[in-house]
C-alpha atoms as a PDB file:
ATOM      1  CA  UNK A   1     184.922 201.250  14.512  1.00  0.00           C
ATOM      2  CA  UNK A   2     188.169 202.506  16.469  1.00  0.00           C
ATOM      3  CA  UNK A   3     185.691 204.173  19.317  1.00  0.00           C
ATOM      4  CA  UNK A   4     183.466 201.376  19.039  1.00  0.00           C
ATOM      5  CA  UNK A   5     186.608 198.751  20.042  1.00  0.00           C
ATOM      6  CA  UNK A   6     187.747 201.567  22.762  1.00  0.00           C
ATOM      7  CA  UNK A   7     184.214 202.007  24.357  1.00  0.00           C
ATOM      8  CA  UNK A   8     184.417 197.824  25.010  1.00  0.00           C
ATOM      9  CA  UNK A   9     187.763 197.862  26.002  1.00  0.00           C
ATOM     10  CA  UNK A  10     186.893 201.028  28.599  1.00  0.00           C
ATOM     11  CA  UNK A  11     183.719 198.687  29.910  1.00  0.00           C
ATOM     12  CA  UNK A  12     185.311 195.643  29.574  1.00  0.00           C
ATOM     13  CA  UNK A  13     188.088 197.142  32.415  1.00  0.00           C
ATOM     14  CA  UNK A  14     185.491 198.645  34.254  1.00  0.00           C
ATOM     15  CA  UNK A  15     183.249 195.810  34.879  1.00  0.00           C
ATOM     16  CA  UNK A  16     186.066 193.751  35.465  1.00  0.00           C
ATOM     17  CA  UNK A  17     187.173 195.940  37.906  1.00  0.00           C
ATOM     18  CA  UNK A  18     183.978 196.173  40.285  1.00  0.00           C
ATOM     19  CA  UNK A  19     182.852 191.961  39.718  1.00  0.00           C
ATOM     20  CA  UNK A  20     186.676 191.264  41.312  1.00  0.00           C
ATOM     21  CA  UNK A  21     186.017 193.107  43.936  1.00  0.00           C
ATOM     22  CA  UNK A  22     182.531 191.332  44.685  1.00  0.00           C
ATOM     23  CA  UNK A  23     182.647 189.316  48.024  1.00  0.00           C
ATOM     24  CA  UNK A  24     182.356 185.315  47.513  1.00  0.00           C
ATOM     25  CA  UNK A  25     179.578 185.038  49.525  1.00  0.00           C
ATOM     26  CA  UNK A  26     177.362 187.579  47.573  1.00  0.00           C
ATOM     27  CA  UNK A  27     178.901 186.443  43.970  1.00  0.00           C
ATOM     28  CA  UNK A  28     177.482 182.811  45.487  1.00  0.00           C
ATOM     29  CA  UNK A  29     174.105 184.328  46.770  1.00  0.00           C
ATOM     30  CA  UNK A  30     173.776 185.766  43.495  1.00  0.00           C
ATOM     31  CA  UNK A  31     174.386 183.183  41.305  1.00  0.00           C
ATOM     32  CA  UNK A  32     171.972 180.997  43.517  1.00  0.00           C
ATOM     33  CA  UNK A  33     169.282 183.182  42.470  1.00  0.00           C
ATOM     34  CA  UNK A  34     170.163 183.692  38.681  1.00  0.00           C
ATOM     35  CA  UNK A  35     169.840 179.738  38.702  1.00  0.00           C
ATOM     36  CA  UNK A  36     166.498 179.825  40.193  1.00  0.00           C
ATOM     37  CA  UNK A  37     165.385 181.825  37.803  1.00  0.00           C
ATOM     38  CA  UNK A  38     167.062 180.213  34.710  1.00  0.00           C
ATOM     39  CA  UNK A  39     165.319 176.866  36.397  1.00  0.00           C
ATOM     40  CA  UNK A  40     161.678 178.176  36.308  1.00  0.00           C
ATOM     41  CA  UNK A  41     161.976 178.801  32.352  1.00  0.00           C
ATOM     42  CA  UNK A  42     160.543 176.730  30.342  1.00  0.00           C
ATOM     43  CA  UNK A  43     162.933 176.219  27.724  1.00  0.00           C
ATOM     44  CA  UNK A  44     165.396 174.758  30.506  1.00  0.00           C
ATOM     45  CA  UNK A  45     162.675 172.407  31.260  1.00  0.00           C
ATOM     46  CA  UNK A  46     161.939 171.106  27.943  1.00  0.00           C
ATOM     47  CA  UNK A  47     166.109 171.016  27.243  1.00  0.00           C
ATOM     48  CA  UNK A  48     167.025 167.715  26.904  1.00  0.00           C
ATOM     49  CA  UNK A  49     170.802 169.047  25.372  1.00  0.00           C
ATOM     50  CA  UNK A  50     172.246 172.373  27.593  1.00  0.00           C
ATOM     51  CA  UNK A  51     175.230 173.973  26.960  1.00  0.00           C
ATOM     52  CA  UNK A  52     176.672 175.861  29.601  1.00  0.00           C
ATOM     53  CA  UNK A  53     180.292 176.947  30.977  1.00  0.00           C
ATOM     54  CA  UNK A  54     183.051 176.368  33.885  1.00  0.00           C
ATOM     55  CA  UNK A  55     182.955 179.594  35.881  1.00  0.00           C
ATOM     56  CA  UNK A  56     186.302 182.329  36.052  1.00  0.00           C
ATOM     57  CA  UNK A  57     187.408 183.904  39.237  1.00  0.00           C
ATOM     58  CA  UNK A  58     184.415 186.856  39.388  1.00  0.00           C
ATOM     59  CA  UNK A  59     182.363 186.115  37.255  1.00  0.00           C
ATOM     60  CA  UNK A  60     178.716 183.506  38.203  1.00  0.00           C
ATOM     61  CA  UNK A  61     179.470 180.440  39.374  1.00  0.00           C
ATOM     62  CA  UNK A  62     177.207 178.001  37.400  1.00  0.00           C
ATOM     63  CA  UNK A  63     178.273 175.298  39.054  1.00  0.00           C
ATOM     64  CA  UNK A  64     174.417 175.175  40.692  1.00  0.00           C
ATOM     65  CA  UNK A  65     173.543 174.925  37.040  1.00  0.00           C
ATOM     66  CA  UNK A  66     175.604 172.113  36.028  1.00  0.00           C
ATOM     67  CA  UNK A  67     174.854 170.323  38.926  1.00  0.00           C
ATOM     68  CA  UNK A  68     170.874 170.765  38.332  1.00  0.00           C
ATOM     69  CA  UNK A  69     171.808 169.880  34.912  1.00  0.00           C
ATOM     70  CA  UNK A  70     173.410 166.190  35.479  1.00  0.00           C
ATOM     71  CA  UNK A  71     170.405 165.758  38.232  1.00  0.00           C
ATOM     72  CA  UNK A  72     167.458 166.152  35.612  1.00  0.00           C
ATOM     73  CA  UNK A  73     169.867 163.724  32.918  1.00  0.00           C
ATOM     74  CA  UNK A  74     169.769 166.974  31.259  1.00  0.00           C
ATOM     75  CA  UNK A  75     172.914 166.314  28.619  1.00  0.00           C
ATOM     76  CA  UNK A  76     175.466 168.689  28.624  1.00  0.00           C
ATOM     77  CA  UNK A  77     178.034 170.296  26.570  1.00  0.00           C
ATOM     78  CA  UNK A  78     181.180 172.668  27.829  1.00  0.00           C
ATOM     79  CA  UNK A  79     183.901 175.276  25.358  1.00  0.00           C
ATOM     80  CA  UNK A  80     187.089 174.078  24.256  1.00  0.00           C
ATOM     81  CA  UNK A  81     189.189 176.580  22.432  1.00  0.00           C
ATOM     82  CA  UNK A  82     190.318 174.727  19.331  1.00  0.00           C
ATOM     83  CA  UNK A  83     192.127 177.556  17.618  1.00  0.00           C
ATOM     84  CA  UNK A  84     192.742 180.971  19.734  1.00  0.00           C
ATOM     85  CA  UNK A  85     194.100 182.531  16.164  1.00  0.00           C
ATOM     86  CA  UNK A  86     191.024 181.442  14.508  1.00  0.00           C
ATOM     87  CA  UNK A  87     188.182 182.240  17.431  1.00  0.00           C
ATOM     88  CA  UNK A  88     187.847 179.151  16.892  1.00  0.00           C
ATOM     89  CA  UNK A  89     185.310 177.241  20.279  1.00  0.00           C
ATOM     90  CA  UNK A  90     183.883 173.889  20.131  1.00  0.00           C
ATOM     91  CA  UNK A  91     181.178 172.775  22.673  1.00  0.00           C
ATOM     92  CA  UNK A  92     181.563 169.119  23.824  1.00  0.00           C
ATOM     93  CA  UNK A  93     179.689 166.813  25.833  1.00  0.00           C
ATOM     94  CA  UNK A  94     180.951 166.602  29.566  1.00  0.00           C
ATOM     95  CA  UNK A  95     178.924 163.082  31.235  1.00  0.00           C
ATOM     96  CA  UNK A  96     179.165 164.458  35.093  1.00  0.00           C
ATOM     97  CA  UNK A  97     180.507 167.176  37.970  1.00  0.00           C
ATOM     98  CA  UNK A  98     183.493 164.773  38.905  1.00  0.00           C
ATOM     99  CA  UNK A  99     184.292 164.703  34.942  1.00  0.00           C
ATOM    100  CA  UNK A 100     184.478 167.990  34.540  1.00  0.00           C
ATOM    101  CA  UNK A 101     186.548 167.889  37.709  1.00  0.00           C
ATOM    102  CA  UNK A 102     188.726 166.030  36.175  1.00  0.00           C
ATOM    103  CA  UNK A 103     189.410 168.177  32.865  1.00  0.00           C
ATOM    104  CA  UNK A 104     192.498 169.653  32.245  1.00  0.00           C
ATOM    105  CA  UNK A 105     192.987 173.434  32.512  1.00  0.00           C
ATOM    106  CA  UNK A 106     193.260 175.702  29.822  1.00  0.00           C
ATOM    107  CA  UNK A 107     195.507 178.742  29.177  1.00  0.00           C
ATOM    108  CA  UNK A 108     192.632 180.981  31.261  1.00  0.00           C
ATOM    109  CA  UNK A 109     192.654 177.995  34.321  1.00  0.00           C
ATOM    110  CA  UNK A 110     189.315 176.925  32.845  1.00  0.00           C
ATOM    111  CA  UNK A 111     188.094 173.491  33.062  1.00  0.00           C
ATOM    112  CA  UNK A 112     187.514 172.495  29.238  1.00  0.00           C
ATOM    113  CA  UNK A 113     187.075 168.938  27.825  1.00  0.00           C
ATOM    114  CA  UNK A 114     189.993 166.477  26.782  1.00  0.00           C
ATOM    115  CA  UNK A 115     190.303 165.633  23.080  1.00  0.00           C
ATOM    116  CA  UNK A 116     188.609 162.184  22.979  1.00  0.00           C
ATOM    117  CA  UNK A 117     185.991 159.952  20.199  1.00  0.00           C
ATOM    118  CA  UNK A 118     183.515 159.652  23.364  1.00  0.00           C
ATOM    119  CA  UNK A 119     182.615 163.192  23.236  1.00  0.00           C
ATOM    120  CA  UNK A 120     179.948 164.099  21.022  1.00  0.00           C
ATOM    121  CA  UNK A 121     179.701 167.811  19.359  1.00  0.00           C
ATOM    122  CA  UNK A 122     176.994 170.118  20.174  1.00  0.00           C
ATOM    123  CA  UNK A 123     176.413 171.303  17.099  1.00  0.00           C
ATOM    124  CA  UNK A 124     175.904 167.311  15.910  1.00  0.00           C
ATOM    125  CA  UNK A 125     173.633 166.607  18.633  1.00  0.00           C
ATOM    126  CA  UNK A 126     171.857 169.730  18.036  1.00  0.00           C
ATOM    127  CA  UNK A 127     171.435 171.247  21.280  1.00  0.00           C
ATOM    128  CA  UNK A 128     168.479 173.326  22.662  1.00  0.00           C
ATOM    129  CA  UNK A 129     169.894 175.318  24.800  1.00  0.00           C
ATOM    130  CA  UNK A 130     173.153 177.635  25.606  1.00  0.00           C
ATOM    131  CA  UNK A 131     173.691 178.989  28.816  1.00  0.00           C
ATOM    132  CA  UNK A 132     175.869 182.186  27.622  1.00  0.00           C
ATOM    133  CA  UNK A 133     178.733 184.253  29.691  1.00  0.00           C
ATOM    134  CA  UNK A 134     180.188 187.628  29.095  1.00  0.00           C
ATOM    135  CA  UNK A 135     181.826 190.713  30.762  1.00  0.00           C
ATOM    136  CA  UNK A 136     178.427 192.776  31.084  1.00  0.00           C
ATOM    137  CA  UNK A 137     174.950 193.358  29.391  1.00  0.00           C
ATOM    138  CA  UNK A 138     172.160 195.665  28.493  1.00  0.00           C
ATOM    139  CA  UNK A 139     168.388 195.961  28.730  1.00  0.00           C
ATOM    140  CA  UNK A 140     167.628 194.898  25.279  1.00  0.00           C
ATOM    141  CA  UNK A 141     169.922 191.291  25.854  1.00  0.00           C
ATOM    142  CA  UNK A 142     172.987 192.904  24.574  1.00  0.00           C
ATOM    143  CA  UNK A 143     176.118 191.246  25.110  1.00  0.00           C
ATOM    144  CA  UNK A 144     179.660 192.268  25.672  1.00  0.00           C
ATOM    145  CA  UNK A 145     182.109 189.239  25.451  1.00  0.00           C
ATOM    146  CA  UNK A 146     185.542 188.770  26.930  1.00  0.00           C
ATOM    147  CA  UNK A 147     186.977 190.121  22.886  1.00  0.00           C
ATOM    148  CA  UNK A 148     187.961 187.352  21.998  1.00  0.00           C
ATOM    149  CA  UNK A 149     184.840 186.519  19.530  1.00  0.00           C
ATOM    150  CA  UNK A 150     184.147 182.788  20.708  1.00  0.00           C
ATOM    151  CA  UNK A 151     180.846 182.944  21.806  1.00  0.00           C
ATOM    152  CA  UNK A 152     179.693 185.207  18.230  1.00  0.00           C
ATOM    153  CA  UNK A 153     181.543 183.212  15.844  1.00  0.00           C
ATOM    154  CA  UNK A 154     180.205 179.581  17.498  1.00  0.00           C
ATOM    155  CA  UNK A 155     176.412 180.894  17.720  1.00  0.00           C
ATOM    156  CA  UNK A 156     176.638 181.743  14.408  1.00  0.00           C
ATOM    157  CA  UNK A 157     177.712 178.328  13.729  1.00  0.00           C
ATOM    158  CA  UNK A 158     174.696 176.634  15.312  1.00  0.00           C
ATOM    159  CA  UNK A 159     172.306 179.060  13.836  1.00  0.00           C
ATOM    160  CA  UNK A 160     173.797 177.978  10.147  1.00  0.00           C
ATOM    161  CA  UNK A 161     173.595 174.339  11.596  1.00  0.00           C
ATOM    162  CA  UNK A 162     170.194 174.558  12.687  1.00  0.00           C
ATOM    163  CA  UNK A 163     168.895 176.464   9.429  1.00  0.00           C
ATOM    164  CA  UNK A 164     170.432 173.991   7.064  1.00  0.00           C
ATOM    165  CA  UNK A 165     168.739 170.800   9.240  1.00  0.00           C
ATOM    166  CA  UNK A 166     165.428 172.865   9.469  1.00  0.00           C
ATOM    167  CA  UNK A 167     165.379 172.602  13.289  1.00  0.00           C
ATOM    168  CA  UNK A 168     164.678 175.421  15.566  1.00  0.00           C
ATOM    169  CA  UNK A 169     168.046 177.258  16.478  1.00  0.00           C
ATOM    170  CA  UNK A 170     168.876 176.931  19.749  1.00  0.00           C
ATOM    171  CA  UNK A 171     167.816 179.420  22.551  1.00  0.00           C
ATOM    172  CA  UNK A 172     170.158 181.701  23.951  1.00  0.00           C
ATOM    173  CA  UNK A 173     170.225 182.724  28.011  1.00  0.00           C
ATOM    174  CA  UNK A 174     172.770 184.980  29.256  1.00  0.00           C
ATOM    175  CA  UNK A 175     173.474 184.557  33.220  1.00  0.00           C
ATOM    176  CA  UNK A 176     174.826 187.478  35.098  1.00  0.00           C
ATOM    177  CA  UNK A 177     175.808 189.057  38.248  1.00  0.00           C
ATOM    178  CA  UNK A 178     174.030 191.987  39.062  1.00  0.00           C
ATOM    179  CA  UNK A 179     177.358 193.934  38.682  1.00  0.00           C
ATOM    180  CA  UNK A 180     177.555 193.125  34.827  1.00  0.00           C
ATOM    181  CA  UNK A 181     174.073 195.131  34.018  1.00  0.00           C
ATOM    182  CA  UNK A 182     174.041 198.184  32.904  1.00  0.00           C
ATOM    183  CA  UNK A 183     171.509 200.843  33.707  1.00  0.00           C
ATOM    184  CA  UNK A 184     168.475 200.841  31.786  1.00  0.00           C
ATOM    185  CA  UNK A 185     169.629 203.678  29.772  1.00  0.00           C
ATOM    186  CA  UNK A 186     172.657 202.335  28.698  1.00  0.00           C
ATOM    187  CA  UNK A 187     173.487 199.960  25.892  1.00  0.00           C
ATOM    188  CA  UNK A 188     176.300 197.812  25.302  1.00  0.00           C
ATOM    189  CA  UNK A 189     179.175 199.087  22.197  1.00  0.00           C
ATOM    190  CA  UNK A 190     177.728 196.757  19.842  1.00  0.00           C
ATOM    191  CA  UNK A 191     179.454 196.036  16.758  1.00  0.00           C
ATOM    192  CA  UNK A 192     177.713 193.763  13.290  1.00  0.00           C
ATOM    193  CA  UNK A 193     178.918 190.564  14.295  1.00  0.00           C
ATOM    194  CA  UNK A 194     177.666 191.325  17.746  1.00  0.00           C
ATOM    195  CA  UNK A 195     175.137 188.685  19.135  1.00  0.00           C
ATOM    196  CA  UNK A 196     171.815 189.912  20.737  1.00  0.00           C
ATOM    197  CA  UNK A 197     170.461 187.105  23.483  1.00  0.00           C
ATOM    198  CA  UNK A 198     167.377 186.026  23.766  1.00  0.00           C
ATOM    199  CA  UNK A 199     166.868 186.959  27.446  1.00  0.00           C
ATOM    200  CA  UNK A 200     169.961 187.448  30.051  1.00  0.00           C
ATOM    201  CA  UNK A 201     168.718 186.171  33.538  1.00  0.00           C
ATOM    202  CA  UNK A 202     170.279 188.742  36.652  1.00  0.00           C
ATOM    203  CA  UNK A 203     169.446 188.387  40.420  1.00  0.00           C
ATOM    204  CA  UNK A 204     166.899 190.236  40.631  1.00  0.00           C
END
């Protein structure tokens, strides 16, 4: 367990390390193409309910995504941290690109959605999709999170959600620079609660 939590932490810094170094332009090329590809599967174009995420500094910029999104009156849902104690993430509906420019920040400078009765829940409207981020990934759609157990603890929510309605679970995409995969022989420090994607989309 303790060498486990160091190898992530080790990675985690590494990754970091190299994506902040990327130049705009090529972290913009790149995520140009990782939306291509996420466009031409065909469980984004059956997805009538997407949830996706407001870029950090260095990491994809999905804002092609969101933007294709809204265009194809796609619905869509973005994270709020509800309880940072509690890994506790919520995914809310967001109605536009000058809404979401319009969000407040959170603690991390993210754009998340304001507390209001106009916003539905993803897990109510029982999405189809999630558009998943993280620090890096492996060949077998391994995922290594920011640590903070958000992403984990939510999926496992909308699993349970799904299950108990008798609806397929949603599908799970992870979008990546090419910086954040590792080599083929390499696997991500996985741990129980770990999630494994369904596919995670790269440049190339």
């Amino acid at each position: 367990m303790v060498e486990i939590l160091a190898a992530k932490k080790a990675l985690r810094r590494s990754i970091k390390a190299v994506c902040a170094a990327l130049p705009a332009t090529q972290i913009q090329s790149e995520s140009a193409r990782v939306a291509q590809r996420l466009f031409a599967r065909d469980n984004w174009k059956s997805a009538t309910k997407v949830c996706a995420f407001c870029s950090m500094p260095g990491e994809l910029d999905t804002t092609p995504i969101l933007e294709a999104a809204f265009a194809a009156n796609k619905r869509v849902f973005l994270p709020r941290v509800e309880d940072v104690k509690a890994r506790d993430m919520a995914m809310v509906e967001a109605f536009s690109m000058a809404d979401i420019d319009a969000f407040p920040r959170s603690n991390w400078g993210i754009a998340e959605p304001p507390r209001d009765d106009s916003r539905e829940d993803a897990l109510d409207a029982r999405v189809d999709l999630v558009v998943v981020p993280g620090v890096a990934f492996d060949c077998d759609n391994g995922r290594l999170g920011h640590g903070a157990g958000f992403y984990d603890n939510w999926l496992a929510r909308a699993d349970a959600a799904a299950d108990a309605a008798s609806v397929a679970r949603p599908a799970t995409v992870g979008v990546c620079l090419g910086a954040q995969v590792l080599p083929s022989s390499e696997r991500v420090p996985r741990e129980a609660h770990d999630r494994v994607l369904d596919v995670v989309l790269a440049p190339d």
